[in-house]
N, C-alpha and C. Protein backbone atom coordinates (compact mmCIF):
# COMPACT_ATOMS: atom_id res chain seq x y z
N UNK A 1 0.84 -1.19 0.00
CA UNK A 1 0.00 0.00 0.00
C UNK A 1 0.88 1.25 0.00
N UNK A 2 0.33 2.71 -0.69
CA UNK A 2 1.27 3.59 -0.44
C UNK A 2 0.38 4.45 -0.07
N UNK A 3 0.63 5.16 0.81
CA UNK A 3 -0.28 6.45 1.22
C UNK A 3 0.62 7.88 1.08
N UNK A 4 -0.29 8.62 -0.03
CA UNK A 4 0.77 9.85 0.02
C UNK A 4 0.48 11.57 1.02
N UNK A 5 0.63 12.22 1.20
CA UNK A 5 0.23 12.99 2.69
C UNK A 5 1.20 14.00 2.00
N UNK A 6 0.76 15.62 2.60
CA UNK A 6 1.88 16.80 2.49
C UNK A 6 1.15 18.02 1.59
N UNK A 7 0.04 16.89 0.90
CA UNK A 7 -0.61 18.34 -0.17
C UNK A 7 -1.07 19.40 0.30
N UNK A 8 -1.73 20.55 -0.29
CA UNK A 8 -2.39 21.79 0.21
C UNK A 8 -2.39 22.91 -0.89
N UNK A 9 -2.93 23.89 -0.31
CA UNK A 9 -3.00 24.90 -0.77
C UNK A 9 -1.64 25.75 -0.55
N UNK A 10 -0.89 26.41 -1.57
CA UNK A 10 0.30 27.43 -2.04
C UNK A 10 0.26 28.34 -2.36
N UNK A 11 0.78 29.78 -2.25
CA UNK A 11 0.98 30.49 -3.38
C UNK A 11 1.93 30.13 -4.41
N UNK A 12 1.76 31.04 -5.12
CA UNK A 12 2.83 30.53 -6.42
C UNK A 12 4.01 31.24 -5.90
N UNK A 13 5.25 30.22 -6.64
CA UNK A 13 6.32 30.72 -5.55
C UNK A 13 6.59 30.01 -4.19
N UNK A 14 5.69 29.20 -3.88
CA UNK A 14 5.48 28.80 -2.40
C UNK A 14 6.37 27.56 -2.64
N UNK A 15 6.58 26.55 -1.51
CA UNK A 15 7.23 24.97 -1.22
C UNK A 15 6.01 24.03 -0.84
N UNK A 16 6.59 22.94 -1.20
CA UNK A 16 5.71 21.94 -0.76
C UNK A 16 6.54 20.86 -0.34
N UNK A 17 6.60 20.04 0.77
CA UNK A 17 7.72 18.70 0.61
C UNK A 17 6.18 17.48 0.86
N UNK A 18 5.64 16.49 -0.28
CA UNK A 18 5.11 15.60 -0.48
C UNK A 18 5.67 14.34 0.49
N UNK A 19 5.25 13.58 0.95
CA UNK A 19 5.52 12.05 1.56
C UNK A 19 4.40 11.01 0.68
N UNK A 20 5.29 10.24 0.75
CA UNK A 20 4.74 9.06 0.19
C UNK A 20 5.22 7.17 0.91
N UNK A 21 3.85 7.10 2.03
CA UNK A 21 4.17 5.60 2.89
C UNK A 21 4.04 4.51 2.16
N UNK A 22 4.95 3.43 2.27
CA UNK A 22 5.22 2.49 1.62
C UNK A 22 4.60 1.56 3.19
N UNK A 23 3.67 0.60 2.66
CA UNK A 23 4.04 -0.64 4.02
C UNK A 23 3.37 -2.15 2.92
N UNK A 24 3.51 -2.97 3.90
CA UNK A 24 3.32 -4.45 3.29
C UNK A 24 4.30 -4.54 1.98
N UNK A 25 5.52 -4.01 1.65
CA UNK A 25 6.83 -4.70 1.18
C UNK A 25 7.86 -3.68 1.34
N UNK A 26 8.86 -3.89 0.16
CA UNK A 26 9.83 -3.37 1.02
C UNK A 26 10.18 -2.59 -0.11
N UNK A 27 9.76 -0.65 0.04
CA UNK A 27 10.08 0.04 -0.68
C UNK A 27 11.78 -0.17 -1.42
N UNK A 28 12.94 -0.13 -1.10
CA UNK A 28 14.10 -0.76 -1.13
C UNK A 28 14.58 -1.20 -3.02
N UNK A 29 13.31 -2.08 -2.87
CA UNK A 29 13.68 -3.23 -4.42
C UNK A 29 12.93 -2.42 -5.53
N UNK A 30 12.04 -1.17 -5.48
CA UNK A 30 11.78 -0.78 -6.66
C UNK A 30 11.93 0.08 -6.79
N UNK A 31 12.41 0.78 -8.27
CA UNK A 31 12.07 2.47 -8.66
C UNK A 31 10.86 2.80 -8.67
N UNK A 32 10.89 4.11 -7.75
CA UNK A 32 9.74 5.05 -7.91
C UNK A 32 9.76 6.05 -8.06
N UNK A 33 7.92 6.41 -8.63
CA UNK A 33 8.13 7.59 -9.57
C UNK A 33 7.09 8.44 -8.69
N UNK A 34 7.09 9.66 -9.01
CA UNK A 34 5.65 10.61 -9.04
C UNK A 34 4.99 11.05 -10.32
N UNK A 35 3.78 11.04 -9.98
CA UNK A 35 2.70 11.53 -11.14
C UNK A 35 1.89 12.06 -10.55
N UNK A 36 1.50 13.18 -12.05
CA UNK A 36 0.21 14.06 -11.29
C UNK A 36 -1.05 14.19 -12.03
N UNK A 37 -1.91 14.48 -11.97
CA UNK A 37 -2.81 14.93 -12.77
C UNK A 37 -3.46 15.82 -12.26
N UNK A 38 -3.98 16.71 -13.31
CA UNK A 38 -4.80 18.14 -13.08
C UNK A 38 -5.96 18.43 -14.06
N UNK A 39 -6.66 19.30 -13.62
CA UNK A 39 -7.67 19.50 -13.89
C UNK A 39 -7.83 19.90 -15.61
N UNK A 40 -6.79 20.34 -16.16
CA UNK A 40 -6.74 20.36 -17.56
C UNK A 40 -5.62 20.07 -18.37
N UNK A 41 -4.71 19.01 -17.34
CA UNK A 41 -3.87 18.28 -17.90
C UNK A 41 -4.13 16.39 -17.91
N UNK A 42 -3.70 15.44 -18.39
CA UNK A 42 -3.69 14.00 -18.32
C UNK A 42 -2.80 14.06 -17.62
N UNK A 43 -2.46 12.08 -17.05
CA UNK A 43 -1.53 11.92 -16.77
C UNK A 43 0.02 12.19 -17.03
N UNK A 44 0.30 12.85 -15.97
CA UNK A 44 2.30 12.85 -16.50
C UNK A 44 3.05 12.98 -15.12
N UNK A 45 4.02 12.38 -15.83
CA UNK A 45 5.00 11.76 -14.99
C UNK A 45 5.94 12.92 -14.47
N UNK A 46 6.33 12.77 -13.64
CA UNK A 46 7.31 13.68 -12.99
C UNK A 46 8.51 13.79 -12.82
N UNK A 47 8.70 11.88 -12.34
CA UNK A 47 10.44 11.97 -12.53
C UNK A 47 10.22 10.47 -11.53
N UNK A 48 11.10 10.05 -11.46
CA UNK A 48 11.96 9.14 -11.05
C UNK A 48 12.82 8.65 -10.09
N UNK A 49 12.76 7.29 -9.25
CA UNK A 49 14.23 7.60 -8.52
C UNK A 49 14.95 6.01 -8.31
N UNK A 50 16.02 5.97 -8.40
CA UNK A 50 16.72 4.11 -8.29
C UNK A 50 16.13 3.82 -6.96
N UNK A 51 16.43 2.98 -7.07
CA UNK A 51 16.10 1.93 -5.70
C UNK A 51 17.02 2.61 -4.70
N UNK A 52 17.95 3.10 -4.96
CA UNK A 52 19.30 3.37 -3.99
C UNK A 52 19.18 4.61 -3.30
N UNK A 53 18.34 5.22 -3.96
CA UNK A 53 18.43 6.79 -4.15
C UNK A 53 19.29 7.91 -4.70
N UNK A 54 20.54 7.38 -5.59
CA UNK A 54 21.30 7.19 -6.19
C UNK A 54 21.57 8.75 -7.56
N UNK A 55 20.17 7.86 -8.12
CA UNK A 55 19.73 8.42 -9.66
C UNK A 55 18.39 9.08 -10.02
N UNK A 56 18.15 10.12 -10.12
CA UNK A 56 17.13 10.67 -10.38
C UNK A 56 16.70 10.92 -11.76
N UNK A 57 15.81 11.13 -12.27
CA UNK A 57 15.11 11.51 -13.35
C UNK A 57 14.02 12.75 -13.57
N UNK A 58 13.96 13.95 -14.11
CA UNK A 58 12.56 14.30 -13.95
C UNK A 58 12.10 14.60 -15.34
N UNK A 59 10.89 14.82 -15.47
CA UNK A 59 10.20 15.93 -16.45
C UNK A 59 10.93 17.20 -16.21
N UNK A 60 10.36 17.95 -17.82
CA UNK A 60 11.40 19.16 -18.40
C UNK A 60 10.18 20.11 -17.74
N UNK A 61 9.11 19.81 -17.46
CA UNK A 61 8.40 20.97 -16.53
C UNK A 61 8.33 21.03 -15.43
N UNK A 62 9.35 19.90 -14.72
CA UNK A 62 9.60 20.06 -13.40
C UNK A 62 11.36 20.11 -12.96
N UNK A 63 11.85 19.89 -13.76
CA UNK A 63 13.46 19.94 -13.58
C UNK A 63 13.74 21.03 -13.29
N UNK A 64 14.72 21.07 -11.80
CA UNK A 64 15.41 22.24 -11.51
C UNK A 64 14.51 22.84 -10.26
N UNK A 65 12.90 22.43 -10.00
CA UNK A 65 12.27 23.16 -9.43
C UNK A 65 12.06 21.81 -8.41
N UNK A 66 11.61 20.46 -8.72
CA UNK A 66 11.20 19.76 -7.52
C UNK A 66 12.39 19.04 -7.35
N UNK A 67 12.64 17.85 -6.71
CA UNK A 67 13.37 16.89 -5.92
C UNK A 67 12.57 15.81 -5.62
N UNK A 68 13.46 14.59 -5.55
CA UNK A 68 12.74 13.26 -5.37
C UNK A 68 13.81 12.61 -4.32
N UNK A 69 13.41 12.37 -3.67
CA UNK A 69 14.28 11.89 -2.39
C UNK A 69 13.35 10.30 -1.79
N UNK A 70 14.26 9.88 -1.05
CA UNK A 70 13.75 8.63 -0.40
C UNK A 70 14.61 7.93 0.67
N UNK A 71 13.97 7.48 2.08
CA UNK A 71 14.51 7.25 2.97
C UNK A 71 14.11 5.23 3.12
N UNK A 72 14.75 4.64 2.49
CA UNK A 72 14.40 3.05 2.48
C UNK A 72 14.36 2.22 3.83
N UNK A 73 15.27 2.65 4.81
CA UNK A 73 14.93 2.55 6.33
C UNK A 73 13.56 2.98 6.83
N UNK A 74 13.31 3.97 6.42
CA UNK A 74 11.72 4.14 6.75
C UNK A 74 10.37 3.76 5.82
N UNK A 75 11.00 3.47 4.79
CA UNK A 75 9.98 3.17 3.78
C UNK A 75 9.25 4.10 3.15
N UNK A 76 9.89 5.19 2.76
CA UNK A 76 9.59 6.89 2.39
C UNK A 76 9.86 7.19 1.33
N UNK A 77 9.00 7.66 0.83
CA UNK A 77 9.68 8.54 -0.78
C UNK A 77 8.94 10.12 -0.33
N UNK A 78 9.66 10.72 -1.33
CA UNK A 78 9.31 12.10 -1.03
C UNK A 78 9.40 13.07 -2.31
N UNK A 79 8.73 14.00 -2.18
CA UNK A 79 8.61 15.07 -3.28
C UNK A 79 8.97 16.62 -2.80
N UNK A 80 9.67 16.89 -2.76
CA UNK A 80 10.16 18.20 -2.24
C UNK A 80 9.95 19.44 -4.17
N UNK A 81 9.04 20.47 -3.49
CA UNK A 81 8.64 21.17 -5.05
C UNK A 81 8.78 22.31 -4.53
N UNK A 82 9.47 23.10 -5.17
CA UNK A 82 9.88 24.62 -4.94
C UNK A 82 9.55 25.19 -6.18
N UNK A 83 8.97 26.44 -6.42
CA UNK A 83 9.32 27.31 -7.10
C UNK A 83 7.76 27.24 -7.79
N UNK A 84 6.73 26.65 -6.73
CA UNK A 84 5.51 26.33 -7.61
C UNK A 84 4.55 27.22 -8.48
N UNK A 85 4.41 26.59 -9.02
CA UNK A 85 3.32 27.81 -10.41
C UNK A 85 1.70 26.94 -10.52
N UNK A 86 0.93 28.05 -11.25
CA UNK A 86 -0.41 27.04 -10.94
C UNK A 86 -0.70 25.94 -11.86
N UNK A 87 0.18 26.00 -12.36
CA UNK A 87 0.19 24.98 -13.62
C UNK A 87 0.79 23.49 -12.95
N UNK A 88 1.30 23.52 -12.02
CA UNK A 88 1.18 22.49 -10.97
C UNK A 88 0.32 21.86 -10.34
N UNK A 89 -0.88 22.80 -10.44
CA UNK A 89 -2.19 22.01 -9.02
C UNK A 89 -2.60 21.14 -9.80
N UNK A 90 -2.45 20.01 -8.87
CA UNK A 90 -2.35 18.56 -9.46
C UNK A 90 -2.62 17.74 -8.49
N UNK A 91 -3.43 16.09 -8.87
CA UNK A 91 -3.76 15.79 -7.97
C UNK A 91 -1.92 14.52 -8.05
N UNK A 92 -1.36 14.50 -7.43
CA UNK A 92 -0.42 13.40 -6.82
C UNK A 92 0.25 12.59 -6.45
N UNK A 93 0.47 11.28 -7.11
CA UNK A 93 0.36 10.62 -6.46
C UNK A 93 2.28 9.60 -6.57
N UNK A 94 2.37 8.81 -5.90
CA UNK A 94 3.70 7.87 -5.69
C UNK A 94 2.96 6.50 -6.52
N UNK A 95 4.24 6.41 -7.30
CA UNK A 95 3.46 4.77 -7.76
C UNK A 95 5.22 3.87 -8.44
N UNK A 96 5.02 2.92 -8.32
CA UNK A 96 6.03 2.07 -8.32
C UNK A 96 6.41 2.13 -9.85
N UNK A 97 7.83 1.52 -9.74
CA UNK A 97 8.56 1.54 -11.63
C UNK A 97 9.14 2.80 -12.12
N UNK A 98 9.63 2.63 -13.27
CA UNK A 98 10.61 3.59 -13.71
C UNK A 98 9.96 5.00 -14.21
N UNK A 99 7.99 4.22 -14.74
CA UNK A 99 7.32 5.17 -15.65
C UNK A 99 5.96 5.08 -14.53
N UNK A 100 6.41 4.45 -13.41
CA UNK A 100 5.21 5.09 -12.67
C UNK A 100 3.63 4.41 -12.96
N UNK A 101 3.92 2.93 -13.67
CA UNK A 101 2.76 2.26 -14.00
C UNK A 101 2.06 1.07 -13.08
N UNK A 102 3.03 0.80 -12.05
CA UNK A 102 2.84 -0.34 -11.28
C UNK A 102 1.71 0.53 -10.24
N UNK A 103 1.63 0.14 -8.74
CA UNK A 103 0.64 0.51 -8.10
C UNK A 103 0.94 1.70 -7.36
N UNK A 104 -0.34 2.34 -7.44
CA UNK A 104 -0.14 4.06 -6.73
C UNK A 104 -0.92 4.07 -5.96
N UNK A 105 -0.71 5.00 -5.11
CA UNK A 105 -1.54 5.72 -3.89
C UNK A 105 -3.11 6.38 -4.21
N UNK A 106 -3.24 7.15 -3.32
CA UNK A 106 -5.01 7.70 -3.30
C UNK A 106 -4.45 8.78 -4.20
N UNK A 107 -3.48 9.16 -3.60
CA UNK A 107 -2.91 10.90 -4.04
C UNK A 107 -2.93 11.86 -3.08
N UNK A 108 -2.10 12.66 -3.72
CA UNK A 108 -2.59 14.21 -2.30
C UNK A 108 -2.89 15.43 -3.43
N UNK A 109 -3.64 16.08 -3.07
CA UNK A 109 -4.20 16.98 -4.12
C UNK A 109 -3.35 17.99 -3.68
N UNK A 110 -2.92 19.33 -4.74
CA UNK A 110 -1.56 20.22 -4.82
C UNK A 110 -2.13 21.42 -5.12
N UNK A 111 -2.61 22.60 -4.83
CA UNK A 111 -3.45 23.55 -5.02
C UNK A 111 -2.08 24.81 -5.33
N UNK A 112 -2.06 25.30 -6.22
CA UNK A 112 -1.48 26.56 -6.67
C UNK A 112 -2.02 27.85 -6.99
N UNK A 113 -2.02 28.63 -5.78
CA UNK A 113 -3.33 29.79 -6.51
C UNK A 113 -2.64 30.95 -5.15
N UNK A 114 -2.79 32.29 -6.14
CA UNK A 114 -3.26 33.53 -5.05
C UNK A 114 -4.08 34.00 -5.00
């Protein structure tokens, strides 16, 4: 199961640091990704991270602005997003694999607005 937690309301410009709980296996053995969806966008992917925490990946509309981090002792992934715009409010979510197709969370919804 993954439960993801941290969303809210921002200004633009504002931070957000996302969590994403891993339990019943062992975050450790897979790459994971984030994805979002919004209200007048489809699915897309965000970026990426090794098993190790190692190697990252992102999208070219999020590079430079978020971070993908992960603590495998705790069973944590994380989304750290700076520099947010409203073209971000999105709903969320952590999901297993390189492209983010294996199993995902509820989501946390991401609100960008002044």
């Amino acid at each position: 199961q993954l439960v993801e937690s941290g969303g809210g309301m921002v200004q633009p410009g504002g931070s957000l640091k996302l969590s994403c709980a891993a339990s019943g296996f062992p975050l450790s053995v897979y790459y994971m990704s984030w994805i979002r969806q919004g209200p007048e966008m489809g699915r897309e992917w965000i970026g990426n991270i090794d098993t190790d925490g190692n190697i990252t990946n992102y999208a070219a509309s999020v590079k430079g602005r978020f971070t993908i981090s992960r603590d495998n002792a705790k069973n944590m992934l994380y989304l750290q997003m700076n520099e947010l715009k409203p073209e971000d409010t999105a709903l969320y979510y952590c999901a297993r694999g390189r492209a983010g197709l294996g199993s995902r969370g509820q989501g946390t919804q991401v609100t960008v607005s002044s």
